[in-house]
Protein backbone atom coordinates (compact mmCIF):
# COMPACT_ATOMS: atom_id res chain seq x y z
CA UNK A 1 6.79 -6.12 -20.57
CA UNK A 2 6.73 -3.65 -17.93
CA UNK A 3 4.14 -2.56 -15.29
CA UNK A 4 3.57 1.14 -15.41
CA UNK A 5 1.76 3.06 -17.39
CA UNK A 6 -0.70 0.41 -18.94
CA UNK A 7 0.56 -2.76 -21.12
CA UNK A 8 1.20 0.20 -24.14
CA UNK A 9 -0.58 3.30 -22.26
CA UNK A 10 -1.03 1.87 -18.35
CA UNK A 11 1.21 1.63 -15.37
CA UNK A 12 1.12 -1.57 -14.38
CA UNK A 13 0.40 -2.10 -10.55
CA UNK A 14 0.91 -5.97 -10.25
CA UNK A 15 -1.85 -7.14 -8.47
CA UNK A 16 -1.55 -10.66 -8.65
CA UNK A 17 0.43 -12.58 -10.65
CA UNK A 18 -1.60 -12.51 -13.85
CA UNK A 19 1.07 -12.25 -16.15
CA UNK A 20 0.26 -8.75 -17.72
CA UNK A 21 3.00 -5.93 -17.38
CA UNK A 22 1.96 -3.48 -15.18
CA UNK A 23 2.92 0.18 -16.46
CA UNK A 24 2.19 3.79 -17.43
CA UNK A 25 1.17 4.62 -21.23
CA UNK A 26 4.26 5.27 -22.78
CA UNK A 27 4.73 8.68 -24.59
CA UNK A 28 5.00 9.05 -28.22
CA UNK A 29 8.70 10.25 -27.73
CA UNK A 30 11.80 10.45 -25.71
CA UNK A 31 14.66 12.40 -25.49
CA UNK A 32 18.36 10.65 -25.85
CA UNK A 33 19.11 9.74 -21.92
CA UNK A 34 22.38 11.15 -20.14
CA UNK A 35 24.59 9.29 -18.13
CA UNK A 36 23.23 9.60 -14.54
CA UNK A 37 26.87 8.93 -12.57
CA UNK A 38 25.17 6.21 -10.08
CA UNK A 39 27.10 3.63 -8.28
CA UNK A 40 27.83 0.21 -10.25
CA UNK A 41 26.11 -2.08 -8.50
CA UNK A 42 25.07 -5.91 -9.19
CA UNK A 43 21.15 -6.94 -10.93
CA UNK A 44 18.59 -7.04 -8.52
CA UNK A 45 18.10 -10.86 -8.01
CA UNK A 46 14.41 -11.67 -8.71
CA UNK A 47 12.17 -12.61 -5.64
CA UNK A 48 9.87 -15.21 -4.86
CA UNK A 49 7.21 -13.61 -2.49
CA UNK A 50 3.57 -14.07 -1.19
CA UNK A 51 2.80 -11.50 1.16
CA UNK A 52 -0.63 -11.63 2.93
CA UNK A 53 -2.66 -8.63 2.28
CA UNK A 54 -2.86 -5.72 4.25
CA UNK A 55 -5.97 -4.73 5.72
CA UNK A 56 -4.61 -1.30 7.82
CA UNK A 57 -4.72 1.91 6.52
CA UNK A 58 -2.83 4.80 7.16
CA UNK A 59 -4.00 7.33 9.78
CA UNK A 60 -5.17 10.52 7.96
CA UNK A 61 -3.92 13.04 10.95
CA UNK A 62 -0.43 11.41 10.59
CA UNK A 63 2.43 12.16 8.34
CA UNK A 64 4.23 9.05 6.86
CA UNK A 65 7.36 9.81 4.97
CA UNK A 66 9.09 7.01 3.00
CA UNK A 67 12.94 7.06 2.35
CA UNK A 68 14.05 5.24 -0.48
CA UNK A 69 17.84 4.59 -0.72
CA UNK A 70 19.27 3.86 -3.74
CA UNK A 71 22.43 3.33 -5.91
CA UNK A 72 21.98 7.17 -6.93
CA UNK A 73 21.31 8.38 -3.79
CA UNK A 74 18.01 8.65 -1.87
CA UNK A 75 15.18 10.50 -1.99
CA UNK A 76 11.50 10.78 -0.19
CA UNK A 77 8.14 10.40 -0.37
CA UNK A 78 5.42 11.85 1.75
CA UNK A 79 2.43 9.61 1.35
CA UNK A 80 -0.94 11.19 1.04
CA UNK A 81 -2.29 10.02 3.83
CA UNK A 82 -5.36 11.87 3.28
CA UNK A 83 -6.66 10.88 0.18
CA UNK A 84 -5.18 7.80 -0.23
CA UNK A 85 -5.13 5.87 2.94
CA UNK A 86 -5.65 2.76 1.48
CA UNK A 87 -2.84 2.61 -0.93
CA UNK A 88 -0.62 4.14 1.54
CA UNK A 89 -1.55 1.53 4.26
CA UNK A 90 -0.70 -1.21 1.56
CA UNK A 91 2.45 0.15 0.77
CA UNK A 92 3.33 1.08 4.39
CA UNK A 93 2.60 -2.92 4.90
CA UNK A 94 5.11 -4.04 2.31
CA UNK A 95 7.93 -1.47 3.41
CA UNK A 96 7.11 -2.38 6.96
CA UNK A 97 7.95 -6.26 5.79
CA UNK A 98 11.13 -5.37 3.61
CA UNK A 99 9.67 -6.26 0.63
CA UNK A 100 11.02 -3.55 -1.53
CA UNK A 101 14.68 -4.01 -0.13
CA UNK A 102 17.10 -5.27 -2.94
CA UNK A 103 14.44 -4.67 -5.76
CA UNK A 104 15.68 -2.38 -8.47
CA UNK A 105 13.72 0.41 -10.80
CA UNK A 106 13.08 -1.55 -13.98
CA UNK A 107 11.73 0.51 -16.15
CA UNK A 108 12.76 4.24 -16.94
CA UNK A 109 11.43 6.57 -19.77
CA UNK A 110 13.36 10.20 -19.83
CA UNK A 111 11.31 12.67 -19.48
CA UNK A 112 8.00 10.70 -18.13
CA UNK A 113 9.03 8.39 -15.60
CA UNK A 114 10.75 5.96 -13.35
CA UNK A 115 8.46 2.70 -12.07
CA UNK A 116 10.41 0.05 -9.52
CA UNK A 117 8.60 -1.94 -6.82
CA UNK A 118 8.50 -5.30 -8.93
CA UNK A 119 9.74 -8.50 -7.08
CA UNK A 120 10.67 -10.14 -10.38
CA UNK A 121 12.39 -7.17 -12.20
CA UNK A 122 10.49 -7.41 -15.39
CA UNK A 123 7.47 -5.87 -14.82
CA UNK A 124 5.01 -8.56 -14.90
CA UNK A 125 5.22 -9.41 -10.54
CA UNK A 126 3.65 -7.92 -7.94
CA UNK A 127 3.38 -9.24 -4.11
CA UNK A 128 0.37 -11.94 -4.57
CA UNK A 129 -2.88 -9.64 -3.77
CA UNK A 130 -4.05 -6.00 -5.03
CA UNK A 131 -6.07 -2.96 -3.19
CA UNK A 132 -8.11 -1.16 -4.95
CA UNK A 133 -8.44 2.71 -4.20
CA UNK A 134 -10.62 5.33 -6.55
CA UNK A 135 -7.87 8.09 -7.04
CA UNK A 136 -9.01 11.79 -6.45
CA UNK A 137 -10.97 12.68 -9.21
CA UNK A 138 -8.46 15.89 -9.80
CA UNK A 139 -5.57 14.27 -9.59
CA UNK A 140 -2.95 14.98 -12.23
CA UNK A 141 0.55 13.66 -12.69
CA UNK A 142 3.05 16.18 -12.91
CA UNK A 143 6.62 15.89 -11.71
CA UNK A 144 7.41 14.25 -8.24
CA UNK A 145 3.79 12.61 -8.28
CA UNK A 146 4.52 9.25 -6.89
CA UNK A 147 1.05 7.03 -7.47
CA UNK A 148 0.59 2.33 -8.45
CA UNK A 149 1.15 0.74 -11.82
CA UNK A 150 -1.55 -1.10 -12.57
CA UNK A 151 -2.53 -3.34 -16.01
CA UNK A 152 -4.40 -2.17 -18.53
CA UNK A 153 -7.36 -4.51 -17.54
CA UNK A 154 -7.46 -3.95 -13.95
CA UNK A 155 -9.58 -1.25 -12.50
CA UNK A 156 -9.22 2.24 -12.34
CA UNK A 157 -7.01 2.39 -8.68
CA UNK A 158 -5.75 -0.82 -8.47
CA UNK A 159 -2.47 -1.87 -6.79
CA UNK A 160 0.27 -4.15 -5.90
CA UNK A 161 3.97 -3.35 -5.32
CA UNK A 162 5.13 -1.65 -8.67
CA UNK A 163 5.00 2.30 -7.96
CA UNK A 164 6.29 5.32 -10.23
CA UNK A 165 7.56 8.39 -9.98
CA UNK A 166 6.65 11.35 -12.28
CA UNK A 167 9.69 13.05 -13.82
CA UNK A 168 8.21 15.21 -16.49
CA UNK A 169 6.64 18.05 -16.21
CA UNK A 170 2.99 16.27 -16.89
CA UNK A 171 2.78 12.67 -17.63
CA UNK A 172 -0.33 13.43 -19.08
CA UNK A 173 -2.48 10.46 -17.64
CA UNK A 174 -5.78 9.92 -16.93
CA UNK A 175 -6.66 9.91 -13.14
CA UNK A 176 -6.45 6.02 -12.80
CA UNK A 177 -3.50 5.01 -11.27
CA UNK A 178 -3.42 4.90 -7.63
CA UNK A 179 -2.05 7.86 -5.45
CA UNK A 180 0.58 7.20 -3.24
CA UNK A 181 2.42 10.58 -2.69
CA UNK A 182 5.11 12.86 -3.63
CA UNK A 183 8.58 13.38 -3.89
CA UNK A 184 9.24 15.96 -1.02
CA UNK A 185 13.34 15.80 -0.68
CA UNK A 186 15.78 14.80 -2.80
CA UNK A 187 13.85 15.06 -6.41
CA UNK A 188 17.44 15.49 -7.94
CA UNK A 189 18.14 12.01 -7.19
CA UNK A 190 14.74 11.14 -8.44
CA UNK A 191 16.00 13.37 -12.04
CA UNK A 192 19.39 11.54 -11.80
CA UNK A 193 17.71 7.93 -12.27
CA UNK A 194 15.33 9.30 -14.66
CA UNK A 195 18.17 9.92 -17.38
CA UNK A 196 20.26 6.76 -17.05
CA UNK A 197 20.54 4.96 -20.11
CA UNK A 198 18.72 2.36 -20.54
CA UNK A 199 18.19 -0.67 -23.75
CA UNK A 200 15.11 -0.98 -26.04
CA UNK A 201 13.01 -2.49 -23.48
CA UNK A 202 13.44 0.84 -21.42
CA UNK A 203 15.24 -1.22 -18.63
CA UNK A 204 18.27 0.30 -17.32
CA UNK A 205 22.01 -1.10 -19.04
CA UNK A 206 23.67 -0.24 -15.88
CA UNK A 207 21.14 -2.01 -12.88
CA UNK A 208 19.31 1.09 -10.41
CA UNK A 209 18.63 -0.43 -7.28
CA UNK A 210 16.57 0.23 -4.22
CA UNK A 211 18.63 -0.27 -1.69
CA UNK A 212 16.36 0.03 1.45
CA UNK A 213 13.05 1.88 1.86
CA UNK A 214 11.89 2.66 5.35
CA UNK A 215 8.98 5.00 6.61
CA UNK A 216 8.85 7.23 9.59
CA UNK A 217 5.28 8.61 10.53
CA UNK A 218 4.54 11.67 12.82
């Protein structure tokens, strides 16, 4: 199962290890996908990881920018540092220790979105601790939104490693996934991945793969 939007309705964050798939509610329907033209590349090897958790946060008059590299290109994120300092500080933490490098996007739904970020590629891992963050109470999820896949029993804001990106034009979620950012350059990329084809489990036949991410702050 896969960690995004809830177990049937949640995006999975992968807190812990508990087993449950973190992920976004899935929509009722999806359009046929299109090939995407990305580099063939090999599976992301699953990872066996325990990374202490973070305890920083990010500095609200900064501006952190993520770059994440992939088989399809790259893309970036600027993290809301403002409202969500907390998340961002987590996810700074595990970018900061290379956790993300080699791990692949797992699970893709055309037309709602992409979620990656999960050390053993099938949406049930997560880097051995959550944070828990009360997204804004406005917050929407429309395309480029970048926010933490959490379970379906875990609290509203809770995350781990697994992260999505928004590729419709309103995911139409509840405000309980953890905001992380937003896609700021290269959201073409970001549409590319989004309409690779992928098997019944909505995992991608041909592997998408996170190359590197790395964050810059200002």
């Amino acid at each position: 199962m896969a960690l995004l939007l809830g177990c049937t309705l949640l995006v999975a964050a992968c807190g812990g290890d508990s087993g449950d798939d973190e992920s976004a509610a899935t929509p009722d329907s999806t359009e046929a996908p299109a090939a995407a033209g990305c580099e063939k590349v090999a599976a992301a090897e699953p990872k066996d990881v325990d990374v202490a958790k973070p305890k920083g946060e990010l500095d609200k008059n900064k501006t952190y920018v993520a770059r994440v590299l992939t088989n399809c290109g790259e893309f970036e994120i600027t993290l809301d540092s403002k409202r969500a300092p907390k998340t961002g500080g987590s996810f700074k933490a595990l970018v900061d220790e290379k956790f993300y490098d080699g791990l692949a996007f797992h699970r893709i739904v055309p037309g709602f979105v992409i979620q990656g970020g999960d050390p053993k590629g099938d949406g049930s891992g997560g880097p051995g601790f959550s944070v828990t963050e009360a997204p804004p109470g406005d917050l929407t999820y429309g395309k480029g939104v970048v926010a933490m896949a959490k379970t379906a029993t875990e609290a509203a804001g809770t995350s781990g490693s697994q992260f999505f990106v928004v590729t419709g034009e309103d995911a139409g979620l509840p405000p309980d996934y953890a905001l992380l950012g937003r896609v700021t350059k290269g959201q073409e990329v970001v549409d590319k991945i989004g309409v690779v084809e992928v098997g019944p489990d909505e995992k991608p036949i041909d592997p998408v793969v996170i190359r590197q991410i790395r964050i810059t702050e200002s």
